[in-house]
N, C-alpha and C. Protein backbone atom coordinates (compact mmCIF):
# COMPACT_ATOMS: atom_id res chain seq x y z
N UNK A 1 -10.85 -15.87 -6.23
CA UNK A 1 -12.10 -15.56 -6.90
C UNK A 1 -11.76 -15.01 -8.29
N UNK A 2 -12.41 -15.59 -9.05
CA UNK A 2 -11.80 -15.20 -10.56
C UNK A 2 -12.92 -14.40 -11.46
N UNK A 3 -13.84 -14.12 -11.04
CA UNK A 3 -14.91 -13.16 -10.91
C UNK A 3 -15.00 -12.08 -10.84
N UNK A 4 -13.88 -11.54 -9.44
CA UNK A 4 -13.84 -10.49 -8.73
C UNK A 4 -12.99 -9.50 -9.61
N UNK A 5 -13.28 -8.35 -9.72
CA UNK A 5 -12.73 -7.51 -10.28
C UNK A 5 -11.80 -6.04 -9.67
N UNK A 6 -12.75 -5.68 -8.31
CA UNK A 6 -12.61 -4.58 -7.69
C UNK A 6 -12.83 -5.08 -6.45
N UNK A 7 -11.96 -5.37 -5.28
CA UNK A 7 -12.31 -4.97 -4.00
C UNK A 7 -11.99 -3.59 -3.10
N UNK A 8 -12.95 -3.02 -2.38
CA UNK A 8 -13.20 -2.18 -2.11
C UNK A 8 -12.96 -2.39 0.13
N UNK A 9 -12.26 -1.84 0.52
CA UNK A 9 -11.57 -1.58 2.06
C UNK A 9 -11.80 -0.40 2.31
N UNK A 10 -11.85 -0.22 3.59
CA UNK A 10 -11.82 0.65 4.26
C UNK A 10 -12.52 0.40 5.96
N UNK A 11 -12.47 1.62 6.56
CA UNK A 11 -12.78 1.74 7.98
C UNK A 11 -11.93 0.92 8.82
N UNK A 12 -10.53 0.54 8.55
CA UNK A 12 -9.18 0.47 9.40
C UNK A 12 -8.46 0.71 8.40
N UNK A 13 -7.12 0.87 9.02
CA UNK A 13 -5.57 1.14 8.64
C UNK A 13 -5.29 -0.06 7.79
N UNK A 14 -5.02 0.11 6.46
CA UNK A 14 -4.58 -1.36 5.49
C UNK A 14 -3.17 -1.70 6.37
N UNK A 15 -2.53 -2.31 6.51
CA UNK A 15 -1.31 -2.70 6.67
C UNK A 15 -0.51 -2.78 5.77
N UNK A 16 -0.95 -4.01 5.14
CA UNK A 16 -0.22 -5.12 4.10
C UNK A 16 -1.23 -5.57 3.22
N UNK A 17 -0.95 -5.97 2.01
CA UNK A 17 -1.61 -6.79 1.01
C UNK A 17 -0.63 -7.63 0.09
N UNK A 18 -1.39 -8.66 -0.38
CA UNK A 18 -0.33 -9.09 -1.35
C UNK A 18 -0.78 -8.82 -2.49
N UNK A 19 -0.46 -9.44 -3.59
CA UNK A 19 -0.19 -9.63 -4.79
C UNK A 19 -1.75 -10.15 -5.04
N UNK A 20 -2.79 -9.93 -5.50
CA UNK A 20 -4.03 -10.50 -6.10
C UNK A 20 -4.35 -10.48 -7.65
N UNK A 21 -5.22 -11.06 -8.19
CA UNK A 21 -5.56 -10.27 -9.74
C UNK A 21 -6.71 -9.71 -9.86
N UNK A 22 -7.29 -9.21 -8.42
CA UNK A 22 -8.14 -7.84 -8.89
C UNK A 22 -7.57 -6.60 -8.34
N UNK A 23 -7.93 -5.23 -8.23
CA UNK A 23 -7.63 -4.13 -8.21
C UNK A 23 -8.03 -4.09 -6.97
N UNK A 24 -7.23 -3.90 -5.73
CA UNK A 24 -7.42 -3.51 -3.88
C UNK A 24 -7.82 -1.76 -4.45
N UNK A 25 -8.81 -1.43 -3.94
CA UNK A 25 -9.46 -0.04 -3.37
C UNK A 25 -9.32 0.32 -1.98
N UNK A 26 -8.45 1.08 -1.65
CA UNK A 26 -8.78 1.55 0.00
C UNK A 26 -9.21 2.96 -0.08
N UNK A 27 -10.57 2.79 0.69
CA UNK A 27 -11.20 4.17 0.93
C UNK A 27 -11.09 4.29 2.68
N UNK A 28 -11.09 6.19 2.58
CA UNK A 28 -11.12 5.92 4.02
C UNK A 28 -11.99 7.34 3.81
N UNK A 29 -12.55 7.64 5.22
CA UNK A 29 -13.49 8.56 5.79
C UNK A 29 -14.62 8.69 6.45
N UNK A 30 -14.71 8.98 7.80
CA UNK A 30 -15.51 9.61 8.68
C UNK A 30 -16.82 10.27 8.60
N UNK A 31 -17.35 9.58 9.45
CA UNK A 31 -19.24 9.66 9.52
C UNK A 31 -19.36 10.86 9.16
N UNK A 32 -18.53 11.84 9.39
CA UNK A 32 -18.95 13.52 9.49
C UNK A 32 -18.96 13.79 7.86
N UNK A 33 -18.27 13.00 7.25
CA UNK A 33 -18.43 13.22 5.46
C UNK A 33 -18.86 12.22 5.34
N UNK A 34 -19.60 11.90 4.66
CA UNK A 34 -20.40 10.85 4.38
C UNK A 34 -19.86 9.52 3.95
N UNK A 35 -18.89 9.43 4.64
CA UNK A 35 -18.25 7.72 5.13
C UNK A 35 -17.30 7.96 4.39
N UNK A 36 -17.34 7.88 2.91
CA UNK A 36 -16.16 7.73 2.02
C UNK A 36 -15.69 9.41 1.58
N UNK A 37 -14.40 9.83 2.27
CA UNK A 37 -13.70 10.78 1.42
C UNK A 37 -12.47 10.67 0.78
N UNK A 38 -11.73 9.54 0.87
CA UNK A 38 -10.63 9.49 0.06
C UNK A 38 -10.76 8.25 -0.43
N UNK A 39 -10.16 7.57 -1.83
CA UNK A 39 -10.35 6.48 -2.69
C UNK A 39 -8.72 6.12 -3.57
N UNK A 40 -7.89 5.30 -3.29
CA UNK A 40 -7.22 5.03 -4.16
C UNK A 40 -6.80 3.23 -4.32
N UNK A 41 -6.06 3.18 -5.63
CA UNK A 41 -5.99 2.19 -5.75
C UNK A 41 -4.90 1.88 -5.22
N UNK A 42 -4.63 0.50 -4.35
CA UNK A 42 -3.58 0.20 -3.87
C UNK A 42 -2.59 -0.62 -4.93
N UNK A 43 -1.19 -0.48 -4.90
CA UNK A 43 -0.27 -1.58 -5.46
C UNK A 43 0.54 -2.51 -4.46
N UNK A 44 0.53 -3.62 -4.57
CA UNK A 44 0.99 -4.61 -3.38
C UNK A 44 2.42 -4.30 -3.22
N UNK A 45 3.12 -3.57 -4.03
CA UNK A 45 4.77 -3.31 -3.93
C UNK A 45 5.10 -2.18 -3.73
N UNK A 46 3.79 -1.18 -2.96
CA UNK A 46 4.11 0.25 -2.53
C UNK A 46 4.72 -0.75 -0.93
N UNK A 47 5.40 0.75 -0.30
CA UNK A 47 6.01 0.08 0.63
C UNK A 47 5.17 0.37 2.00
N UNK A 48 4.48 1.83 2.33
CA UNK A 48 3.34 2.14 2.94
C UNK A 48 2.27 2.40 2.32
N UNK A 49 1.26 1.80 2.97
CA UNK A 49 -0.44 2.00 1.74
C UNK A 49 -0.49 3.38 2.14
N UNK A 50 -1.11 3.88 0.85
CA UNK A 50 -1.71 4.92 1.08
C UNK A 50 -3.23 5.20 1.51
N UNK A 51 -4.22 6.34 1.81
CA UNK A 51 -5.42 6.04 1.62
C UNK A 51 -6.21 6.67 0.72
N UNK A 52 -5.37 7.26 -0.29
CA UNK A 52 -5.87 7.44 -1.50
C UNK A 52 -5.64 9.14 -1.73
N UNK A 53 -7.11 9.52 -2.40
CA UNK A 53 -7.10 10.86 -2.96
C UNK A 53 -8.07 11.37 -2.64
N UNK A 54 -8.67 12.67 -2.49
CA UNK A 54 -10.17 13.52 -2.17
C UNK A 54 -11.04 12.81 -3.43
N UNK A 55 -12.04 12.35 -3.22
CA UNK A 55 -13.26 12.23 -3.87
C UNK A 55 -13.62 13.38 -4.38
N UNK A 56 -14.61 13.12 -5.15
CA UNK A 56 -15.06 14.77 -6.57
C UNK A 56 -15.68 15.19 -5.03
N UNK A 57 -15.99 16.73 -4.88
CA UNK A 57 -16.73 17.43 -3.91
C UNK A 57 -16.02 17.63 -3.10
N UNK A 58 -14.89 16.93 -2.32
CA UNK A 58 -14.19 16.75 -1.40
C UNK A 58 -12.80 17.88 -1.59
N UNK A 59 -12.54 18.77 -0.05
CA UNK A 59 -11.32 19.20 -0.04
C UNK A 59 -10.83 19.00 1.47
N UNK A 60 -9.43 18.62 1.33
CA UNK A 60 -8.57 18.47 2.36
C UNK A 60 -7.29 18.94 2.45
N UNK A 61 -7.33 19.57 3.73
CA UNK A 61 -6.02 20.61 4.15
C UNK A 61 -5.16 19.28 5.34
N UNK A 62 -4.06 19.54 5.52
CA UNK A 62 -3.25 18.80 6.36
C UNK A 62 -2.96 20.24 7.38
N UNK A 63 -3.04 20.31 8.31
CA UNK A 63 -2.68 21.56 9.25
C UNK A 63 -1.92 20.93 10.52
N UNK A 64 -0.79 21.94 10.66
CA UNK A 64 0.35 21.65 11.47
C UNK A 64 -0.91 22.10 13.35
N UNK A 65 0.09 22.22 14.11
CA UNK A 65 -0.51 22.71 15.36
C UNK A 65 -1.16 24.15 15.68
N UNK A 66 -0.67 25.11 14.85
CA UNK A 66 -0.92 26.17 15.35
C UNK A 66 -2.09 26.33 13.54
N UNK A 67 -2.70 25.42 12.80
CA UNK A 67 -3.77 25.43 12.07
C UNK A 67 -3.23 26.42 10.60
N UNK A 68 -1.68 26.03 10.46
CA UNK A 68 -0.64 26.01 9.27
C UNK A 68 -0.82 24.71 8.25
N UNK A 69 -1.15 25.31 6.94
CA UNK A 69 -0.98 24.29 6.36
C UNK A 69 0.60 23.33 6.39
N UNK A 70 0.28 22.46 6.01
CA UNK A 70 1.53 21.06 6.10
C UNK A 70 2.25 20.85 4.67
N UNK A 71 3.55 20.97 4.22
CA UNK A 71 3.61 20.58 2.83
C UNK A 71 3.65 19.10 3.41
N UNK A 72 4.08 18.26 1.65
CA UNK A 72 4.42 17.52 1.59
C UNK A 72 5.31 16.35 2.61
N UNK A 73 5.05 15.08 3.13
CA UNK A 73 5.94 14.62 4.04
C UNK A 73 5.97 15.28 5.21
N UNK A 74 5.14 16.23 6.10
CA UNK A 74 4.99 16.51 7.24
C UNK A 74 4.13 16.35 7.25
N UNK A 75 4.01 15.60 9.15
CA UNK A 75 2.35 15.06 9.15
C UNK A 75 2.06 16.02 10.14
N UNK A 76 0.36 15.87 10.07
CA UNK A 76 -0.13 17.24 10.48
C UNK A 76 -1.77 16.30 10.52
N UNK A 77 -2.73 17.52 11.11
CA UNK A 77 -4.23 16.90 11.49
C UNK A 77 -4.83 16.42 10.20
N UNK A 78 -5.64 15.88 9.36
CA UNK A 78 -6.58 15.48 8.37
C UNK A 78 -7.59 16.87 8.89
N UNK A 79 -7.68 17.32 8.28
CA UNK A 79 -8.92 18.71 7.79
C UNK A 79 -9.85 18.48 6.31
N UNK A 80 -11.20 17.95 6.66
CA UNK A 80 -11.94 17.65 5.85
C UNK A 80 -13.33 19.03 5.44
N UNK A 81 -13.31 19.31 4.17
CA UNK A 81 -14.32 20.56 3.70
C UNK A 81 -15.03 20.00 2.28
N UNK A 82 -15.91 20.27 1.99
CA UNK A 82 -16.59 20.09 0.85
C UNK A 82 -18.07 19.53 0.73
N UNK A 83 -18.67 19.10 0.21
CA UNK A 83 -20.09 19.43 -0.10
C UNK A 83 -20.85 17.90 0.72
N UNK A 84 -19.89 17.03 1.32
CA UNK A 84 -20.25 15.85 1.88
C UNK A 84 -20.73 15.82 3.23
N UNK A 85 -19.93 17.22 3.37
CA UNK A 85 -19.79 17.47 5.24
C UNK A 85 -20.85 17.51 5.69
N UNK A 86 -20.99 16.92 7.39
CA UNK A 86 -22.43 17.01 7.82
C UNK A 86 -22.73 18.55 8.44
N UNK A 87 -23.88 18.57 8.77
CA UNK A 87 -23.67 20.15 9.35
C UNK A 87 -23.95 19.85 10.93
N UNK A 88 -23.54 18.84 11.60
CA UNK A 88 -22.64 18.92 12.52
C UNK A 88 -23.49 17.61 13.36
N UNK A 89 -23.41 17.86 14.73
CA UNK A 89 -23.77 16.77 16.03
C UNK A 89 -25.28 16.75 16.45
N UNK A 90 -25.91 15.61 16.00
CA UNK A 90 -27.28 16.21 16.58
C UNK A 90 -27.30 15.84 17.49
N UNK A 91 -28.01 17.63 18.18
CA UNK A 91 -28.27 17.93 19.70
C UNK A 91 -26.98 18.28 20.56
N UNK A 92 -25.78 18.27 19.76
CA UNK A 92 -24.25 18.09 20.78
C UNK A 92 -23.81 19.90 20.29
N UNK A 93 -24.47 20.79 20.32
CA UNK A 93 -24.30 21.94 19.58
C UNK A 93 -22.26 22.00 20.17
N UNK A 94 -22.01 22.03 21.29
CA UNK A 94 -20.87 22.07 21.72
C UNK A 94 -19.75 21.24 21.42
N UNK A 95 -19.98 19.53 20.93
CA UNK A 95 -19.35 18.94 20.22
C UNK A 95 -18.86 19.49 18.64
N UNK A 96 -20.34 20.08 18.44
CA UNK A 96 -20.11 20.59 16.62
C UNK A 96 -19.51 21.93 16.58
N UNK A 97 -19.67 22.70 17.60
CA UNK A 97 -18.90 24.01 17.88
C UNK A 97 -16.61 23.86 17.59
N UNK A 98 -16.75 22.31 18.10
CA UNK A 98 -14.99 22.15 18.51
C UNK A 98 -14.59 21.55 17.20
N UNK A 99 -15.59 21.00 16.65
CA UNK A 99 -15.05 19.56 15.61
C UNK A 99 -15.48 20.57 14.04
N UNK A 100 -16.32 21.58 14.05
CA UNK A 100 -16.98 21.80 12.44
C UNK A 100 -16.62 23.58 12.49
N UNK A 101 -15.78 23.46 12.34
CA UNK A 101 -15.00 25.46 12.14
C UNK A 101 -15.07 25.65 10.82
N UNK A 102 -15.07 27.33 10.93
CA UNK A 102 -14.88 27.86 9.63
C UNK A 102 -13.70 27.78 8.46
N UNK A 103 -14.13 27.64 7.38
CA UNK A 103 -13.06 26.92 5.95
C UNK A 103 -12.39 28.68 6.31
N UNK A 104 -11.19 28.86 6.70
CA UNK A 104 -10.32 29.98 6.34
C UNK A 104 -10.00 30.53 4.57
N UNK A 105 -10.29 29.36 3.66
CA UNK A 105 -10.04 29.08 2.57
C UNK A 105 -10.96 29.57 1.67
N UNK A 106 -12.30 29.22 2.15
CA UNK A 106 -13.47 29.21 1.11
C UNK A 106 -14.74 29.38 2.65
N UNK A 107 -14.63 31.40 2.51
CA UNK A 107 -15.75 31.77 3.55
C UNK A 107 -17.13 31.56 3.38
N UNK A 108 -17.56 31.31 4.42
CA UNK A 108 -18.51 31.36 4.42
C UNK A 108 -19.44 29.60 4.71
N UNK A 109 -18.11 28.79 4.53
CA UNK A 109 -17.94 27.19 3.98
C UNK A 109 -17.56 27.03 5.65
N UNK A 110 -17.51 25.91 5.57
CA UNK A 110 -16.96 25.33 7.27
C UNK A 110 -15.60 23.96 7.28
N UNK A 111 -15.25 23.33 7.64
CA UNK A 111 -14.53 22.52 7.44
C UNK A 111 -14.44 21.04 8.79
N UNK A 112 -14.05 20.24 8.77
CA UNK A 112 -13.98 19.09 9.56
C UNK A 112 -13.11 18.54 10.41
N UNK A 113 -12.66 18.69 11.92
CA UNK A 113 -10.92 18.62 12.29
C UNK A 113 -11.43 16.95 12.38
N UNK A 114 -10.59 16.60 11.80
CA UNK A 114 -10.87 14.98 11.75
C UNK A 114 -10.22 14.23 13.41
N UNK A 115 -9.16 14.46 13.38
CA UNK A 115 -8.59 14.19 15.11
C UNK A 115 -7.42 12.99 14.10
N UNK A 116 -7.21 12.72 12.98
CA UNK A 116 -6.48 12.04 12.18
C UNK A 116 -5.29 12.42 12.07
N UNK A 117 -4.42 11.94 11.94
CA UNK A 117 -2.67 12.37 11.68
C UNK A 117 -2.45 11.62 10.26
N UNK A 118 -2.12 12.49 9.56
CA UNK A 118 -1.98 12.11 7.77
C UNK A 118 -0.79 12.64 7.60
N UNK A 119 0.12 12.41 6.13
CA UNK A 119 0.83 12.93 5.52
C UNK A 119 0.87 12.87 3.92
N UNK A 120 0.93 14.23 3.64
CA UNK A 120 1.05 14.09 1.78
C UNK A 120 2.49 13.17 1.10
N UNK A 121 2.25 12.58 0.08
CA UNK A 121 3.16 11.66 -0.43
C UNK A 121 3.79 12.92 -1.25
N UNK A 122 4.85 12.79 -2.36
CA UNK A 122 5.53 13.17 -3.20
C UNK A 122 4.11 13.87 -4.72
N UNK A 123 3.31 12.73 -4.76
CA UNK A 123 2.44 12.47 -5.37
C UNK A 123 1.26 13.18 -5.22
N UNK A 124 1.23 13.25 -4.20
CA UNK A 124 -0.84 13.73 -3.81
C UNK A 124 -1.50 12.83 -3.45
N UNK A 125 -1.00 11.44 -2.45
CA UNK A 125 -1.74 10.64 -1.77
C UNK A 125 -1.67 11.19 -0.46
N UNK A 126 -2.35 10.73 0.64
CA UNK A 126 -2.21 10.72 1.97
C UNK A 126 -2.35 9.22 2.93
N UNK A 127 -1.00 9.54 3.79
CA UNK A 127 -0.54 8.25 4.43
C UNK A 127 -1.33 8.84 5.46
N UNK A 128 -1.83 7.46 6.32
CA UNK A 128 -2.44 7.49 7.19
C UNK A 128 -1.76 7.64 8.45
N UNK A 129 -1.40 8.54 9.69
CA UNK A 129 -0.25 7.35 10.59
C UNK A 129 -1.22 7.46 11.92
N UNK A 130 -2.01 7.71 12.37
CA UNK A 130 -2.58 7.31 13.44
C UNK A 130 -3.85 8.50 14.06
N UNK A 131 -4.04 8.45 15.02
CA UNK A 131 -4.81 9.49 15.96
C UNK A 131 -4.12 11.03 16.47
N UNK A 132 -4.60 11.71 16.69
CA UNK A 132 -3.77 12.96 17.76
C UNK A 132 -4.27 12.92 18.70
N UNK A 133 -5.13 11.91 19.11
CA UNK A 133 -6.03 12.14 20.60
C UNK A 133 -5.88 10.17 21.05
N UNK A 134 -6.65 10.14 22.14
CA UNK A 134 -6.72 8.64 22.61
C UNK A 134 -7.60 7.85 21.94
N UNK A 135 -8.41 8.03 21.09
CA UNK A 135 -9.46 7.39 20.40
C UNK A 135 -9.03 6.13 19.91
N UNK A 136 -9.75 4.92 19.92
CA UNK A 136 -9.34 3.88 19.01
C UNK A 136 -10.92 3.39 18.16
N UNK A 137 -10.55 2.64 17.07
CA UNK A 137 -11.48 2.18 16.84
C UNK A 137 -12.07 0.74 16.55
N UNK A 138 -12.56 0.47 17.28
CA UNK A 138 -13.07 -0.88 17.17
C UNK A 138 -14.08 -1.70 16.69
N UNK A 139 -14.12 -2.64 15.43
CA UNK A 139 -14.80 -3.40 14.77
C UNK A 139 -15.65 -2.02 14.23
N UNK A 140 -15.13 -0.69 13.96
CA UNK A 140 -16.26 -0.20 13.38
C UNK A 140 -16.52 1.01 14.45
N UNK A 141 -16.47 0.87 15.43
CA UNK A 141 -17.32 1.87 16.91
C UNK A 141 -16.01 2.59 17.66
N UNK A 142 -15.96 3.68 17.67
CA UNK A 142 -14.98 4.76 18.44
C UNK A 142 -15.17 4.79 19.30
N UNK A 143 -13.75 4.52 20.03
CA UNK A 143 -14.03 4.44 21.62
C UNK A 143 -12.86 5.56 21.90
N UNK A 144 -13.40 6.56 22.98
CA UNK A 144 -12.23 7.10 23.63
C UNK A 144 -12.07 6.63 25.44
N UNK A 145 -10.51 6.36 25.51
CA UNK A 145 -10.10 5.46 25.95
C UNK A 145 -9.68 6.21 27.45
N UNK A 146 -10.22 7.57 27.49
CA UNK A 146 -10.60 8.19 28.78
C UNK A 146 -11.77 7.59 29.24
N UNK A 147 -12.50 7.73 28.54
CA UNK A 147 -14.17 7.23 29.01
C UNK A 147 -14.37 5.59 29.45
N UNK A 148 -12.97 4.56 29.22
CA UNK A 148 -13.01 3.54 29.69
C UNK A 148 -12.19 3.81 31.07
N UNK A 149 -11.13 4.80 31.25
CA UNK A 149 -10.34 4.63 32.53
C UNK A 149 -11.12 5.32 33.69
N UNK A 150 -12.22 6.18 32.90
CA UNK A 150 -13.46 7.11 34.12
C UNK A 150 -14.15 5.71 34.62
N UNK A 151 -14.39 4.87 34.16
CA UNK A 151 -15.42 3.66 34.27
C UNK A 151 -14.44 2.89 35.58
């Protein structure tokens, strides 16, 4: 397409891309922020995609297990905060109780445990590498993969 200028991805894991002559965009982020919180441009000769950078409004912590921030190159949960966030589960008060905690950072603020496993680049991107729980996602729709072995 010789038209095309910007394509724009997201809602799975990029893999691979090649070589095109427009600019690959991979955004990624969760219903709980309003779909898109991270945005970068991909290069076909990085060796793992990244999924970009916080959007304006947007802040994200990487937190180890015991809810320690993560430097660089250690992966740790995706922790999403900033002005996108939803204010939580409607009607699931107990879902939004586990998933939407207080920003330790900025009181009074709340923050997002995404259930995501990320890592910071050298740079200030974040690699994606998978789940911390059984969840998968399919064509779009989250499935946790207890709720198929209860069935």
């Amino acid at each position: 397409n010789h038209s095309l200028r910007y394509l724009l991805t997201g809602g799975d894991k990029l893999k691979q891309v090649k070589p095109v002559p427009y600019q690959l965009v991979n955004n990624y982020g969760p219903t709980e922020n309003t779909v898109v919180a991270t945005s970068g441009i991909i290069n076909p000769d990085q060796g793992t995609l990244p999924i970009g950078t916080a959007i304006a409004n947007t802040r994200f912590y990487i937190m180890g297990s015991l809810y320690d921030l993560s430097p660089p190159g250690v992966p740790g949960e995706l922790v999403i905060a900033g002005k996108g966030l939803a204010r939580g589960y409607w009607n699931l008060p107990e879902e939004t109780e586990k998933s939407f905690v207080p920003d330790p950072f900025y009181p009074g603020e709340r923050m997002y445990l995404t259930g995501d496993l990320v890592k910071w680049t050298e740079d200030g991107e974040l690699i994606y590498l998978g789940r911390k729980d059984h969840q998968v996602n399919i064509r779009g729709f989250r499935i946790e993969l207890s709720e198929i072995e209860a069935q």
